[in-house]
N, C-alpha and C. Protein backbone atom coordinates (compact mmCIF):
# COMPACT_ATOMS: atom_id res chain seq x y z
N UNK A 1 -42.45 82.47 13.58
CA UNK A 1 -41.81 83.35 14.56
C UNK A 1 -42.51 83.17 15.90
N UNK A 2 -41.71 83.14 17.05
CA UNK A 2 -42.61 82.80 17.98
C UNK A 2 -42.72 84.16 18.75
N UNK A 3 -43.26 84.04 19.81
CA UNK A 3 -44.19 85.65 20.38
C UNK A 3 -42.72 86.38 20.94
N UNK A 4 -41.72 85.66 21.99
CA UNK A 4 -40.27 85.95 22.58
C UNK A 4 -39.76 87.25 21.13
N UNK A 5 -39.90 86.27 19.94
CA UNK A 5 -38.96 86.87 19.15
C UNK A 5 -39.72 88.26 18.53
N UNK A 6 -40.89 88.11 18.75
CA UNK A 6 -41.50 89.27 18.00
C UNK A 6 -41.80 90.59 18.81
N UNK A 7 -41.93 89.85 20.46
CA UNK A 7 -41.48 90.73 21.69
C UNK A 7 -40.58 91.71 21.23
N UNK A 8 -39.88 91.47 21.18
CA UNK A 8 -37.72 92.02 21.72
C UNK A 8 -37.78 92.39 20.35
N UNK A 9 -37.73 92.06 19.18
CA UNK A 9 -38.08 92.18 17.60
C UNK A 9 -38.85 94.19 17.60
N UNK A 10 -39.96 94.21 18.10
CA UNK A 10 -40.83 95.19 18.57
C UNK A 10 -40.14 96.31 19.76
N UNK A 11 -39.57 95.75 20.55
CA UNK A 11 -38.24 96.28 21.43
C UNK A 11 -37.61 96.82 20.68
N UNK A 12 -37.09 96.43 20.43
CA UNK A 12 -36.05 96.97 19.30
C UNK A 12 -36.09 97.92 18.01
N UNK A 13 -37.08 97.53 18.08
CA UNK A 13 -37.29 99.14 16.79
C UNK A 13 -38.05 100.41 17.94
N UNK A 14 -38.99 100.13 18.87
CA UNK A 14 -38.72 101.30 19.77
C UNK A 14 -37.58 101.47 20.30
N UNK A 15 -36.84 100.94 20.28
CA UNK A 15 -35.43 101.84 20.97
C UNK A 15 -34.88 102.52 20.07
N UNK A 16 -34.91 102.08 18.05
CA UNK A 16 -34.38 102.36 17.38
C UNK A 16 -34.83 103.90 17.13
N UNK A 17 -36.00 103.89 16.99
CA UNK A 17 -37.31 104.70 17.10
C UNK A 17 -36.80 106.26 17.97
N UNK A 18 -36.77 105.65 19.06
CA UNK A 18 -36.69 106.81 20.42
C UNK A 18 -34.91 107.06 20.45
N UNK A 19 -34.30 106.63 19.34
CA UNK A 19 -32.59 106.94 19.65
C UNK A 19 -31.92 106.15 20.69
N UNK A 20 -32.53 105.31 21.28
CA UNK A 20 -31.09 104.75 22.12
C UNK A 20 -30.11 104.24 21.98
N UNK A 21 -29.72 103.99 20.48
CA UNK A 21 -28.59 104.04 20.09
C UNK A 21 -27.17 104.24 20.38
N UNK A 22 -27.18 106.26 20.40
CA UNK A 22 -26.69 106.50 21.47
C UNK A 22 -25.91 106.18 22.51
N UNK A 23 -26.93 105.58 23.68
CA UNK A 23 -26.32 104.96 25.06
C UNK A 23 -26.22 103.57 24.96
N UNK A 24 -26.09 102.72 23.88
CA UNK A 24 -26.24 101.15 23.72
C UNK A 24 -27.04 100.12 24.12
N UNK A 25 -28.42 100.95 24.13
CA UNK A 25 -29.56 99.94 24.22
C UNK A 25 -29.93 98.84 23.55
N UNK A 26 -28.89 99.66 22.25
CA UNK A 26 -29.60 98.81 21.32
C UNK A 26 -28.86 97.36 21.26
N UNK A 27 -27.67 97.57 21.38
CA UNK A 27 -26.53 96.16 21.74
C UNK A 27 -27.59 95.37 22.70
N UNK A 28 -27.51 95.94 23.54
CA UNK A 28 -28.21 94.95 24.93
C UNK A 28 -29.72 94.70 24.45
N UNK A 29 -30.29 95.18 23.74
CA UNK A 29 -31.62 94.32 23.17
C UNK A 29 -31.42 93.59 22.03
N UNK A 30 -30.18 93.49 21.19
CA UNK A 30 -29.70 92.37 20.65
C UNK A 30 -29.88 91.23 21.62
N UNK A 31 -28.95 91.48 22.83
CA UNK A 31 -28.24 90.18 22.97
C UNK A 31 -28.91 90.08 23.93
N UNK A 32 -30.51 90.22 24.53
CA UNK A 32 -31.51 89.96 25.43
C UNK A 32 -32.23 88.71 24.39
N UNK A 33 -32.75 89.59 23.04
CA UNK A 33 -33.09 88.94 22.19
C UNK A 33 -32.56 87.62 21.89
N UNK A 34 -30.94 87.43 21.78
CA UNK A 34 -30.43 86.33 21.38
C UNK A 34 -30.54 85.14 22.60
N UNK A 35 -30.42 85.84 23.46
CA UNK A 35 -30.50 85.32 25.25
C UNK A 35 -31.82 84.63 25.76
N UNK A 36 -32.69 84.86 24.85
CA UNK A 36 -34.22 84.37 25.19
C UNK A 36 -35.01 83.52 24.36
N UNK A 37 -34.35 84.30 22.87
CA UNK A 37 -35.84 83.95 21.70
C UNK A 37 -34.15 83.19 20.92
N UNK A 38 -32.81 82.93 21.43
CA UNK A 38 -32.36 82.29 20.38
C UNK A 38 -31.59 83.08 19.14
N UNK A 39 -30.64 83.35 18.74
CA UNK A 39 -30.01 83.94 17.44
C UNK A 39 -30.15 82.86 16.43
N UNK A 40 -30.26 83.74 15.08
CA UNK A 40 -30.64 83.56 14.46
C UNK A 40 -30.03 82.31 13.56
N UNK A 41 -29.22 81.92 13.76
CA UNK A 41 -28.15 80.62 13.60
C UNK A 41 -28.84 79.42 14.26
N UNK A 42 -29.30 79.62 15.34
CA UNK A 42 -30.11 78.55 16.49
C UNK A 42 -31.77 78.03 15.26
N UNK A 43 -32.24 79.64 14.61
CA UNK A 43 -33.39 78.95 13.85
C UNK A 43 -33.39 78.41 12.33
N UNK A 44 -31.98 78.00 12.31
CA UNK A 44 -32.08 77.61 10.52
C UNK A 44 -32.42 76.23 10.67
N UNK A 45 -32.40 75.68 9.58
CA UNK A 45 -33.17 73.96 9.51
C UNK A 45 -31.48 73.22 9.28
N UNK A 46 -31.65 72.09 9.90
CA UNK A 46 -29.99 71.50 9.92
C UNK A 46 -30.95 70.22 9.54
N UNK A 47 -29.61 69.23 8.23
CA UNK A 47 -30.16 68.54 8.05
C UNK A 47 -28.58 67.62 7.88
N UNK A 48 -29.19 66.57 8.94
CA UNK A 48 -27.81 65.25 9.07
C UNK A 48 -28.26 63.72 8.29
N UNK A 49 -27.26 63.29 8.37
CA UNK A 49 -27.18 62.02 7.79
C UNK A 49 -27.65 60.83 8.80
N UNK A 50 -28.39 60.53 8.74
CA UNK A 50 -28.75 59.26 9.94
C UNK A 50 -28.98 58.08 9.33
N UNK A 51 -28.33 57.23 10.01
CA UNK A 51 -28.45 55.79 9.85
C UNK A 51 -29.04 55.00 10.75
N UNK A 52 -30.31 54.67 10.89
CA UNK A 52 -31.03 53.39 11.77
C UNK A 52 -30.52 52.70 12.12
N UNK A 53 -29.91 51.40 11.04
CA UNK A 53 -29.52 50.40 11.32
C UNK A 53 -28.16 50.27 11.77
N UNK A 54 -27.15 51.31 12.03
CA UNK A 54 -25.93 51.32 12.32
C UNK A 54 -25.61 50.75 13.60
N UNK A 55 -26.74 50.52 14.44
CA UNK A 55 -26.40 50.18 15.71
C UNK A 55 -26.05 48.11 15.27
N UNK A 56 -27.66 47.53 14.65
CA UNK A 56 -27.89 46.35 14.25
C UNK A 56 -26.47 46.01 13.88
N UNK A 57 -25.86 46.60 12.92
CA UNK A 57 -24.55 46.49 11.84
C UNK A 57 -23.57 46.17 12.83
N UNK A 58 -23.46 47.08 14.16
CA UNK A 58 -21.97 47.41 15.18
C UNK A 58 -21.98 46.52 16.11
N UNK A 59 -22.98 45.87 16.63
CA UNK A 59 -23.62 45.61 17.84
C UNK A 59 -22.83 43.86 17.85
N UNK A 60 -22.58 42.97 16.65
CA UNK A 60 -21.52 41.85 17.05
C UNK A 60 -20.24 42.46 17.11
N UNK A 61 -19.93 43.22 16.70
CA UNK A 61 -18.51 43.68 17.32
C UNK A 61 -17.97 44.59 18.67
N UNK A 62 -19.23 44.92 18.91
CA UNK A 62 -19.56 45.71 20.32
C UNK A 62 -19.51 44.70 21.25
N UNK A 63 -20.37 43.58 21.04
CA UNK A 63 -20.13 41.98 21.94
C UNK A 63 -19.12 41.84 21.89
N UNK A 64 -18.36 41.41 21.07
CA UNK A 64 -17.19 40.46 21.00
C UNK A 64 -16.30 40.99 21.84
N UNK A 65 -16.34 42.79 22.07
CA UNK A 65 -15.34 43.40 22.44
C UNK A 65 -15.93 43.46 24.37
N UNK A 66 -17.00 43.46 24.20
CA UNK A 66 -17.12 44.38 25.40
C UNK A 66 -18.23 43.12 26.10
N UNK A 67 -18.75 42.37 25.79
CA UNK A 67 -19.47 40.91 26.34
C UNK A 67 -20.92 41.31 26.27
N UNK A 68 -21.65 40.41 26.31
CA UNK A 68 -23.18 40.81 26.13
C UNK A 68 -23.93 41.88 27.33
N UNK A 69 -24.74 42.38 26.96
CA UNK A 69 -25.16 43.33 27.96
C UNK A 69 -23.43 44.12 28.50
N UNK A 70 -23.00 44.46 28.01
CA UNK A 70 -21.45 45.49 28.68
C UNK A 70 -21.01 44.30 29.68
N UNK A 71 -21.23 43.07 29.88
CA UNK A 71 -19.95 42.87 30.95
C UNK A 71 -18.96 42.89 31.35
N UNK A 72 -18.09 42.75 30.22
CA UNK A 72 -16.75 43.09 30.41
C UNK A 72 -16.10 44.19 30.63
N UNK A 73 -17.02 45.07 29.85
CA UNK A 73 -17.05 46.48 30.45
C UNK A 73 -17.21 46.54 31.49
N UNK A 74 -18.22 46.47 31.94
CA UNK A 74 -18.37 46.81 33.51
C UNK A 74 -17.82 46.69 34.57
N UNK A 75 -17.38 45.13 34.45
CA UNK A 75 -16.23 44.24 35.12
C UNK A 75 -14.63 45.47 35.31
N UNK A 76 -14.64 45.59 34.01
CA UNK A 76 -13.08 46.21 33.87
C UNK A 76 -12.97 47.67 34.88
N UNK A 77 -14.42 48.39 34.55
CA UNK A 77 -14.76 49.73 35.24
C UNK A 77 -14.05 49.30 36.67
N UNK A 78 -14.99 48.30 37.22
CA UNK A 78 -15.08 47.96 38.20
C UNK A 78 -13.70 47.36 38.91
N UNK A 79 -12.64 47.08 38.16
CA UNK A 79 -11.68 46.56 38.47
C UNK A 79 -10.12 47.48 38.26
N UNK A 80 -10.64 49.06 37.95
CA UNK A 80 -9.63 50.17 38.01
C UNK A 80 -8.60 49.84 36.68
N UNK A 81 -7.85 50.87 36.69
CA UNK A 81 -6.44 50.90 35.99
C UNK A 81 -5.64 51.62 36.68
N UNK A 82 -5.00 50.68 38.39
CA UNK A 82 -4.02 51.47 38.89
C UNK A 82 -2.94 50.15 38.80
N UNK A 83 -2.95 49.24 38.08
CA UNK A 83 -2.23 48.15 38.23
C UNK A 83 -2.52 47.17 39.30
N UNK A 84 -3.67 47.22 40.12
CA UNK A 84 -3.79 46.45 41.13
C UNK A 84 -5.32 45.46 40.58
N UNK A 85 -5.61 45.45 39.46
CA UNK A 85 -6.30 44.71 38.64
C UNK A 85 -6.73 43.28 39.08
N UNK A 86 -5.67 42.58 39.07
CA UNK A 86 -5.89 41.25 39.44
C UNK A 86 -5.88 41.16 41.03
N UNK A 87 -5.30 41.79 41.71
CA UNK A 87 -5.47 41.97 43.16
C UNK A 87 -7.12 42.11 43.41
N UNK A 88 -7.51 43.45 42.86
CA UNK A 88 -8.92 43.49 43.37
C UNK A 88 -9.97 42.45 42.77
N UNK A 89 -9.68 41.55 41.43
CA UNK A 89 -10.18 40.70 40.82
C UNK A 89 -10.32 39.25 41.88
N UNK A 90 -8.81 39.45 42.79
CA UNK A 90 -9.02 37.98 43.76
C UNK A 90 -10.32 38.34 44.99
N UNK A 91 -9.94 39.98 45.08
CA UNK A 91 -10.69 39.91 46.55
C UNK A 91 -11.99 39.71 45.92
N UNK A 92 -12.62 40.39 44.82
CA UNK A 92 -13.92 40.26 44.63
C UNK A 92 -14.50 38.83 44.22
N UNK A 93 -13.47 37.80 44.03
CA UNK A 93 -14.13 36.35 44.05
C UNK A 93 -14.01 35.78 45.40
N UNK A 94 -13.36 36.44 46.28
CA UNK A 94 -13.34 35.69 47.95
C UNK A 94 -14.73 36.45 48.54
N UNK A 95 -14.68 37.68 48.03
CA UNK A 95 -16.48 38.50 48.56
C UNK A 95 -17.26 37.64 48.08
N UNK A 96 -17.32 37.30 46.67
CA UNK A 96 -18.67 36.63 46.11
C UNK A 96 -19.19 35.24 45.87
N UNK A 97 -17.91 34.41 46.75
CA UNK A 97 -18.29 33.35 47.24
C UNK A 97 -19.73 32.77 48.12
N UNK A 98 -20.75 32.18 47.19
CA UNK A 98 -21.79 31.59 48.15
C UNK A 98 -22.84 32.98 47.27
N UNK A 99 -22.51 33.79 47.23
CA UNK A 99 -23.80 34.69 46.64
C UNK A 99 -24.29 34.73 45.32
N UNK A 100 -25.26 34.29 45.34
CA UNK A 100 -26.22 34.38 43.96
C UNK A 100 -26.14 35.31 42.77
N UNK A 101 -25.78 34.66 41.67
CA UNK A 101 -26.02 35.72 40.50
C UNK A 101 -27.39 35.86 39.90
N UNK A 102 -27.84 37.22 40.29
CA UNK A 102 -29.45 36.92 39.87
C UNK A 102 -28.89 37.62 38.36
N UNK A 103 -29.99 37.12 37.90
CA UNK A 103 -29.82 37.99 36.12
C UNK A 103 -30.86 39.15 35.84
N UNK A 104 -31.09 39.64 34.52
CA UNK A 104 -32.00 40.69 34.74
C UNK A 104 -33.31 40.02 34.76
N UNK A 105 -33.79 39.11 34.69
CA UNK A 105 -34.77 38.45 34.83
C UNK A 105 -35.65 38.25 36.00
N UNK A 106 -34.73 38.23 37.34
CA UNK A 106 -35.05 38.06 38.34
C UNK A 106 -34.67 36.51 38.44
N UNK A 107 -34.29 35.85 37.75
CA UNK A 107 -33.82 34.46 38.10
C UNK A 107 -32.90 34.07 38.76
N UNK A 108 -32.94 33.24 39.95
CA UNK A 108 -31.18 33.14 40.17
C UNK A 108 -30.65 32.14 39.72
N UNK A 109 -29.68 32.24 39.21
CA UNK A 109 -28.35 31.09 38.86
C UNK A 109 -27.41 31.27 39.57
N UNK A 110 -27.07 30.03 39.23
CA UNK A 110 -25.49 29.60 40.07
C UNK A 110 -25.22 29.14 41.38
């Protein structure tokens, strides 16, 4: 239990204590309690299924689809879906005429 919960926990039975009941103190030191230290759903133990290697397993079909390191992805981001696709595909090879493809390496090619 941590100190938040044993705070407001201790709150709460003095209000219970002194009657504030009553005027609905006690609602609102519920939900101070839940508001700070967490309800009680937030502290149960959850236990999932995980798989390590699922990435190793996905990762040639993630290429094939999408090019090494996302390029094709990126490319596509970069090239919209308003139908003007191949339009902006020409201008960006008349921009990148003469300029260097560095890689992540710092190397340049091309």
């Amino acid at each position: 239990m941590n100190l938040t919960r044993v705070i407001f926990t201790t709150a709460q039975l003095v209000v219970l204590l002194l009657g504030g009941v009553m005027c609905g103190i006690d609602s609102v030191v519920f939900k101070l309690r839940d508001a700070i230290a967490g309800s009680n759903d937030y502290h149960k133990k959850q236990k999932w299924e995980f798989d390590p290697n699922v990435a190793a397993r996905r990762r040639p079909e993630f290429e094939a689809l999408h090019g090494h390191h996302s390029e094709i992805l990126i490319e596509k981001f970069g090239l919209g879906k308003d139908g003007r696709m191949e339009q902006r595909r020409q201008e960006q090879a008349i921009r990148d005429i003469g300029v260097p493809i560095t890689s992540f390496t710092g190397i340049t090619t091309g």
